[in-house]
Structures are given as C-alpha cells and as structure tokens.
C-alpha atoms as a PDB file:
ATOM      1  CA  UNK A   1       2.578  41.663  24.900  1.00  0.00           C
ATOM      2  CA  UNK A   2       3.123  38.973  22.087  1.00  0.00           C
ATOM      3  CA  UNK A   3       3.930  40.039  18.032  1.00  0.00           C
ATOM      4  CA  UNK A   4       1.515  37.240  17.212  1.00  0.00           C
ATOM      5  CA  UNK A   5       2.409  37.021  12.710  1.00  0.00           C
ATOM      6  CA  UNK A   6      -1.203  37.177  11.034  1.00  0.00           C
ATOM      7  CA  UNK A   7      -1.186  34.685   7.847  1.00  0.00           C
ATOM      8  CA  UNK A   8      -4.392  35.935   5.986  1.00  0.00           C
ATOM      9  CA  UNK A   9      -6.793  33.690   5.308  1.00  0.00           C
ATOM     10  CA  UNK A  10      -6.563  34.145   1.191  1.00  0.00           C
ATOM     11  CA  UNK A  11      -3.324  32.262   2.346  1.00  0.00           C
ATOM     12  CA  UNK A  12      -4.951  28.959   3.998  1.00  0.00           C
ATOM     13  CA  UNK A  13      -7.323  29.170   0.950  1.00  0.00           C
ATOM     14  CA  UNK A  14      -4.269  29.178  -1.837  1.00  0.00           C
ATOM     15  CA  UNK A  15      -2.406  26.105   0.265  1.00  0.00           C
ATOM     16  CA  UNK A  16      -6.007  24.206   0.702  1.00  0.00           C
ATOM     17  CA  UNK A  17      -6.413  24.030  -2.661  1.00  0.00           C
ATOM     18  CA  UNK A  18      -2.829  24.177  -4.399  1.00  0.00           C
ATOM     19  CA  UNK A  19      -0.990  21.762  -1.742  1.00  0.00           C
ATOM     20  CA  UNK A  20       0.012  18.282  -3.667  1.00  0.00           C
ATOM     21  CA  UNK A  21       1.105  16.795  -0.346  1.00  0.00           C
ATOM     22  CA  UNK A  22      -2.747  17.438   1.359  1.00  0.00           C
ATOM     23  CA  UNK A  23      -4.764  16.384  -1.927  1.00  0.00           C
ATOM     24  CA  UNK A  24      -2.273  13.158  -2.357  1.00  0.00           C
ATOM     25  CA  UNK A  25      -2.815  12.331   1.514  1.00  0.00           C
ATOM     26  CA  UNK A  26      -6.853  12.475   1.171  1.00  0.00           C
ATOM     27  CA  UNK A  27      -6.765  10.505  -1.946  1.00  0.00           C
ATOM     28  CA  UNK A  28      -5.082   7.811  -0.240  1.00  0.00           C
ATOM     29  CA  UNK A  29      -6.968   7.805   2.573  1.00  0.00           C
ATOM     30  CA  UNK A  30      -9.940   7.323   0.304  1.00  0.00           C
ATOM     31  CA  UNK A  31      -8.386   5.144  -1.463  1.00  0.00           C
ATOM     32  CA  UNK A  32      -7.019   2.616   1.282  1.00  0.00           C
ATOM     33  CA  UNK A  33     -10.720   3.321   2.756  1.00  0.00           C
ATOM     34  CA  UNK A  34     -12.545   1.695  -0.516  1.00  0.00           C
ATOM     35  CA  UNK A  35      -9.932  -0.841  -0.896  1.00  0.00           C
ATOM     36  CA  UNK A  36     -10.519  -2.000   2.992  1.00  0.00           C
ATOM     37  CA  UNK A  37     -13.979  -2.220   2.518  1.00  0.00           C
ATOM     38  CA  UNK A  38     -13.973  -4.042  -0.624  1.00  0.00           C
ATOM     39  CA  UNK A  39     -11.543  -6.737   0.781  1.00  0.00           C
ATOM     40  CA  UNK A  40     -12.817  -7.086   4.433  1.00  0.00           C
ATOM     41  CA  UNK A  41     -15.161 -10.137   2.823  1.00  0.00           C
ATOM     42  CA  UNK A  42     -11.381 -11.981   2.274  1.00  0.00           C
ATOM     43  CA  UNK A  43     -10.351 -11.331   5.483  1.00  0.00           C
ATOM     44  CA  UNK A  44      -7.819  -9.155   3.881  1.00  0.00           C
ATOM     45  CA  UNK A  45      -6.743  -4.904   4.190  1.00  0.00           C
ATOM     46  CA  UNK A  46      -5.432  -2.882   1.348  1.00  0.00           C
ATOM     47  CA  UNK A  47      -1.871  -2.797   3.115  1.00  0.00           C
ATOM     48  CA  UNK A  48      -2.139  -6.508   3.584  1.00  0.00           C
ATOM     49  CA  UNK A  49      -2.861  -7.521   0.119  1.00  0.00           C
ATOM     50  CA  UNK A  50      -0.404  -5.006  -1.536  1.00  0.00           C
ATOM     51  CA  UNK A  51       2.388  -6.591   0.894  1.00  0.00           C
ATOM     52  CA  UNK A  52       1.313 -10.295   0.166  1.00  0.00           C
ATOM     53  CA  UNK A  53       1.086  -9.600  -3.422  1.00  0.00           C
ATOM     54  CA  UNK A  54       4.598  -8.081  -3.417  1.00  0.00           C
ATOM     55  CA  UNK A  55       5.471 -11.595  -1.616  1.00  0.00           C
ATOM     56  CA  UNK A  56       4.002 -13.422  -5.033  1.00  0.00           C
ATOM     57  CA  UNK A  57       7.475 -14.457  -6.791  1.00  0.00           C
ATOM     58  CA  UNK A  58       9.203 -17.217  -8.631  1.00  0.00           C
ATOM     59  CA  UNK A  59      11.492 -16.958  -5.504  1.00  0.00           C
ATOM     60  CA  UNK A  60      11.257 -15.977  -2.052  1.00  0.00           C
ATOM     61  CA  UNK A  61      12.442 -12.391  -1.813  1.00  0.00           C
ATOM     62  CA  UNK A  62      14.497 -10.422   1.270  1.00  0.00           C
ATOM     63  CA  UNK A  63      12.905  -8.043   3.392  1.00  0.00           C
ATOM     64  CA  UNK A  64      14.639  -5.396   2.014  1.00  0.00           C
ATOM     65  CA  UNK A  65      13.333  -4.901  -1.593  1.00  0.00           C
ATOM     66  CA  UNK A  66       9.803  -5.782  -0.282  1.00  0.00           C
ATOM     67  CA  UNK A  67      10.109  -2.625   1.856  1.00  0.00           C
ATOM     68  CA  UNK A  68      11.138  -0.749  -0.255  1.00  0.00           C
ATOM     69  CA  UNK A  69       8.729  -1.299  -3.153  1.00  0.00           C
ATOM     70  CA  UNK A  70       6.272  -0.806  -0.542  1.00  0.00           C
ATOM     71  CA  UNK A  71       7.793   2.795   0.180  1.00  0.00           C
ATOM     72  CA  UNK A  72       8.459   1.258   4.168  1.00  0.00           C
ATOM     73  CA  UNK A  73      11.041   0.681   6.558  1.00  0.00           C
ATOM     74  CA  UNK A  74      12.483  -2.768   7.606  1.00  0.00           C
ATOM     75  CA  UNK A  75      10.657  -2.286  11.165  1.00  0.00           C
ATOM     76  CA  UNK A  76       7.266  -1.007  10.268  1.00  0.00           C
ATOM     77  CA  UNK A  77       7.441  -4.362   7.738  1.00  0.00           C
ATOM     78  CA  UNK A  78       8.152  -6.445  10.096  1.00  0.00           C
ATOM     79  CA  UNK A  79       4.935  -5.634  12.314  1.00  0.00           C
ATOM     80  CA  UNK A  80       2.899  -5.958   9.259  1.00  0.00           C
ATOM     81  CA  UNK A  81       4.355  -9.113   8.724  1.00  0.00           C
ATOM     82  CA  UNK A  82       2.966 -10.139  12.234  1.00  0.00           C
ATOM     83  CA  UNK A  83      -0.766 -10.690  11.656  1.00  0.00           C
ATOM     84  CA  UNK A  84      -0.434 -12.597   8.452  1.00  0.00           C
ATOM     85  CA  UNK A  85       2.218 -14.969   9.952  1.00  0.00           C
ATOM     86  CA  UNK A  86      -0.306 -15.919  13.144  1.00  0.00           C
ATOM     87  CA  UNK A  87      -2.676 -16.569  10.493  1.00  0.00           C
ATOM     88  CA  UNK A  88       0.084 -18.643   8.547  1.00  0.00           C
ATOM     89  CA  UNK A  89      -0.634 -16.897   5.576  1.00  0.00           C
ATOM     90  CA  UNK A  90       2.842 -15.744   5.520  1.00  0.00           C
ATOM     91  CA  UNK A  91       6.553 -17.134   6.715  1.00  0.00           C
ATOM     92  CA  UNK A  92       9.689 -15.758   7.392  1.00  0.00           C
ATOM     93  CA  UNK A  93      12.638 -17.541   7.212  1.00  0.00           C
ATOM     94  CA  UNK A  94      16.162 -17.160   7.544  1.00  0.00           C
ATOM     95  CA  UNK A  95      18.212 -16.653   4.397  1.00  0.00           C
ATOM     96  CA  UNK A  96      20.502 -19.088   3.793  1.00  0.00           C
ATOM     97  CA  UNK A  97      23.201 -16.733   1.806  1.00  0.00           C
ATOM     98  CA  UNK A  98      23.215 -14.171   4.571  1.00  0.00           C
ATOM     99  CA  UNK A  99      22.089 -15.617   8.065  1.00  0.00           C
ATOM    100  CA  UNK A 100      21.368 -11.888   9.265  1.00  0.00           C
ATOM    101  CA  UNK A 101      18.686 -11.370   6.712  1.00  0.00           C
ATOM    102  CA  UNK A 102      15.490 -12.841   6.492  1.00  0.00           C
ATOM    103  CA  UNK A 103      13.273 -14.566   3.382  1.00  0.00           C
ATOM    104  CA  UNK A 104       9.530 -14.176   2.657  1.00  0.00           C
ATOM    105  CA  UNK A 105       7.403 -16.311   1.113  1.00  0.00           C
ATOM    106  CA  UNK A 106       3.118 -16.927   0.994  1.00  0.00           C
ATOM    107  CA  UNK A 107       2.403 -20.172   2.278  1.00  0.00           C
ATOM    108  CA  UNK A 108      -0.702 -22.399   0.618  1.00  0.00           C
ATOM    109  CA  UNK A 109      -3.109 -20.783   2.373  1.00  0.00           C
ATOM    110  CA  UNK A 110      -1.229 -17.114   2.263  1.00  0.00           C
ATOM    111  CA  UNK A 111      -1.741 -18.314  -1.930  1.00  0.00           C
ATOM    112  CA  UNK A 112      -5.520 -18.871  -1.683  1.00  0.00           C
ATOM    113  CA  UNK A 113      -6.481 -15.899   0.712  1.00  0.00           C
ATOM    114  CA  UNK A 114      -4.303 -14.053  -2.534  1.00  0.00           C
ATOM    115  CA  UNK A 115      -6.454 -16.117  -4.670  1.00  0.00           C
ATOM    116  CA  UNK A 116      -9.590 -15.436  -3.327  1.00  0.00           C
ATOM    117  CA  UNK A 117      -8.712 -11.714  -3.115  1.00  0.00           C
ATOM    118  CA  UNK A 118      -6.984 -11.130  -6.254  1.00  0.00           C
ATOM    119  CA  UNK A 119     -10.771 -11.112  -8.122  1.00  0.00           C
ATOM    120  CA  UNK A 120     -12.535  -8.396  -5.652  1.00  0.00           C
ATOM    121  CA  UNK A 121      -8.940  -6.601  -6.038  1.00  0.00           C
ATOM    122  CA  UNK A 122      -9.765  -6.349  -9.880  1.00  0.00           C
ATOM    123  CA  UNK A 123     -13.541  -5.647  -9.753  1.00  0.00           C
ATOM    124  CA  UNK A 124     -12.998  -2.412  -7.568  1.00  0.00           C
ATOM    125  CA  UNK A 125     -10.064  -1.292  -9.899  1.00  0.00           C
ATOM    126  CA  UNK A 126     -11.994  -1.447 -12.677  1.00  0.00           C
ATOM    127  CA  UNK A 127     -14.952   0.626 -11.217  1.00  0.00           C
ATOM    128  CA  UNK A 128     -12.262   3.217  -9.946  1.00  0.00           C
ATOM    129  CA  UNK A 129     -10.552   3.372 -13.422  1.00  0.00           C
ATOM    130  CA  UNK A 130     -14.437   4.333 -14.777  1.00  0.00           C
ATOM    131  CA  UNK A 131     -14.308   7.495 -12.786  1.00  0.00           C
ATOM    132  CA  UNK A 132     -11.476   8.869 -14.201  1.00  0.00           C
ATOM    133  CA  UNK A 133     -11.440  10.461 -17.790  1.00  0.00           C
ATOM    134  CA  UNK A 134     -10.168   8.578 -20.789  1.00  0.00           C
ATOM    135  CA  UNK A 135      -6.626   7.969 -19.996  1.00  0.00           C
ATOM    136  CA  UNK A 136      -6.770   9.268 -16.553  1.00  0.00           C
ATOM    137  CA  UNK A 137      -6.148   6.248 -14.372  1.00  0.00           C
ATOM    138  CA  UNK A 138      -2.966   5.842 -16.760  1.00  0.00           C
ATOM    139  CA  UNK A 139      -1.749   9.296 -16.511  1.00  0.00           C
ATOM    140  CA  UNK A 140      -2.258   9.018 -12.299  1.00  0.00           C
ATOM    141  CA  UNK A 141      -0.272   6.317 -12.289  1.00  0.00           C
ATOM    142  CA  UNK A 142       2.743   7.732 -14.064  1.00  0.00           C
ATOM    143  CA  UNK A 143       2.048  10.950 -12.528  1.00  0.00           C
ATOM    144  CA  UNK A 144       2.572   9.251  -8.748  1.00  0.00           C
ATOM    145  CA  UNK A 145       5.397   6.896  -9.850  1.00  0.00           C
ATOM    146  CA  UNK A 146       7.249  10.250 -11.580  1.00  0.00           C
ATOM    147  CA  UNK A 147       7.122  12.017  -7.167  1.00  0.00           C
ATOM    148  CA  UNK A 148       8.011   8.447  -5.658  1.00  0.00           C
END
C-alpha cells in the first residue's frame, strides 16, 4: 500500500497562472519562434544573430564576456560558434595577451549577413513593441534585466 500525497488541483491552477519561471519560458519560446522565422530569409536564427551582434565591436572581444552577456557557458558558446565559422561568418583566434584564451571577431561576410539582418531585426521589433501598451516594451525590458 503506497501514501500517495494528493496536491489539489486549485494548486496546479494557482502555479499555472502565478509561476514567473513558466510564463518567462513560453514568452521566450515565442519569442525566439518569431524571431527565427523572421530571420530564416538571412540565413540567420535568433541565437545566431544575438551572438554575432554581441561579436560587433571596435575590438575583437574574449569568449568570456560574450558568454556571459549572452547568459551562456564557455562550452555551449563554443558549439554555437561552430556553424557560423564553417560558413566563415565568424573566426576565432588565439589571443595574443593570454595564449589559453581565444578572440572573436565577424569576418566581411559575418558583417554583411549582420548587415543584411540587422533591418528585418528592426522591422519585427517594432511590430512587437506595437503590441505592448504605452511604455510596455520599456518596462519588460527593465523588468527582465532587474531577474538577470
């Protein structure tokens, strides 16, 4: 005989619909969904052109800041680096103050891929922002950069 603990239903209910963690994870999804979509045409994904944009500097940065502003570890950055270097959009090269680390830079045609994907980018940020209430796509994005 088990003492199976019953969790009333009311319960599932209050975390469905109070849980930040759930309604955070299905806006991204959505999110990274409507992004992919919109920059499939540039042969681009959401995660690719946040971490190419990130690579758009004066100078070419280490890996570890660009993981970290991209909330990643050095590992799962390097196998996103992976695809865009075959396509020599991207290079990584060793650092030449510290011979352990690594530099990353866009090439040429990493900069016009960027270019090309920089307008679409825009254009579905701006019909996003309409969605929101006066204010609201400002307030979101202090609200998520206050938890991360």
């Amino acid at each position: 005989m088990s003492n199976s603990i019953e969790i009333p239903f009311s319960t599932t209910l209050m975390v469905r619909d109070t849980c930040l963690c759930l309604h955070v994870q299905r806006a991204a999804r959505a999110l990274a969904r409507l992004f992919d979509d919109a920059l499939r045409p540039a042969g681009l994904t959401n995660g690719q052109f946040s971490l190419m944009m990130s690579l758009n500097r004066p100078e070419p940065p280490p890996m570890g800041p660009v993981a970290a502003l991209l909330a990643m570890d050095q590992t799962t950055l390097t196998a996103a680096l992976k695809p865009l270097q075959r396509k020599g959009w991207v290079t990584v090269m060793e650092n030449p103050r510290d011979r352990r680390g690594r530099l990353l830079s866009l090439t040429p045609e990493g900069k016009a891929v960027l270019a090309r994907a920089l307008p679409i980018w825009k254009e579905t940020h701006a019909a996003l922002d309409q969605k929101l209430p006066e204010g609201g796509a400002t307030r979101l994005r202090q609200d998520l950069q206050a938890l991360s």
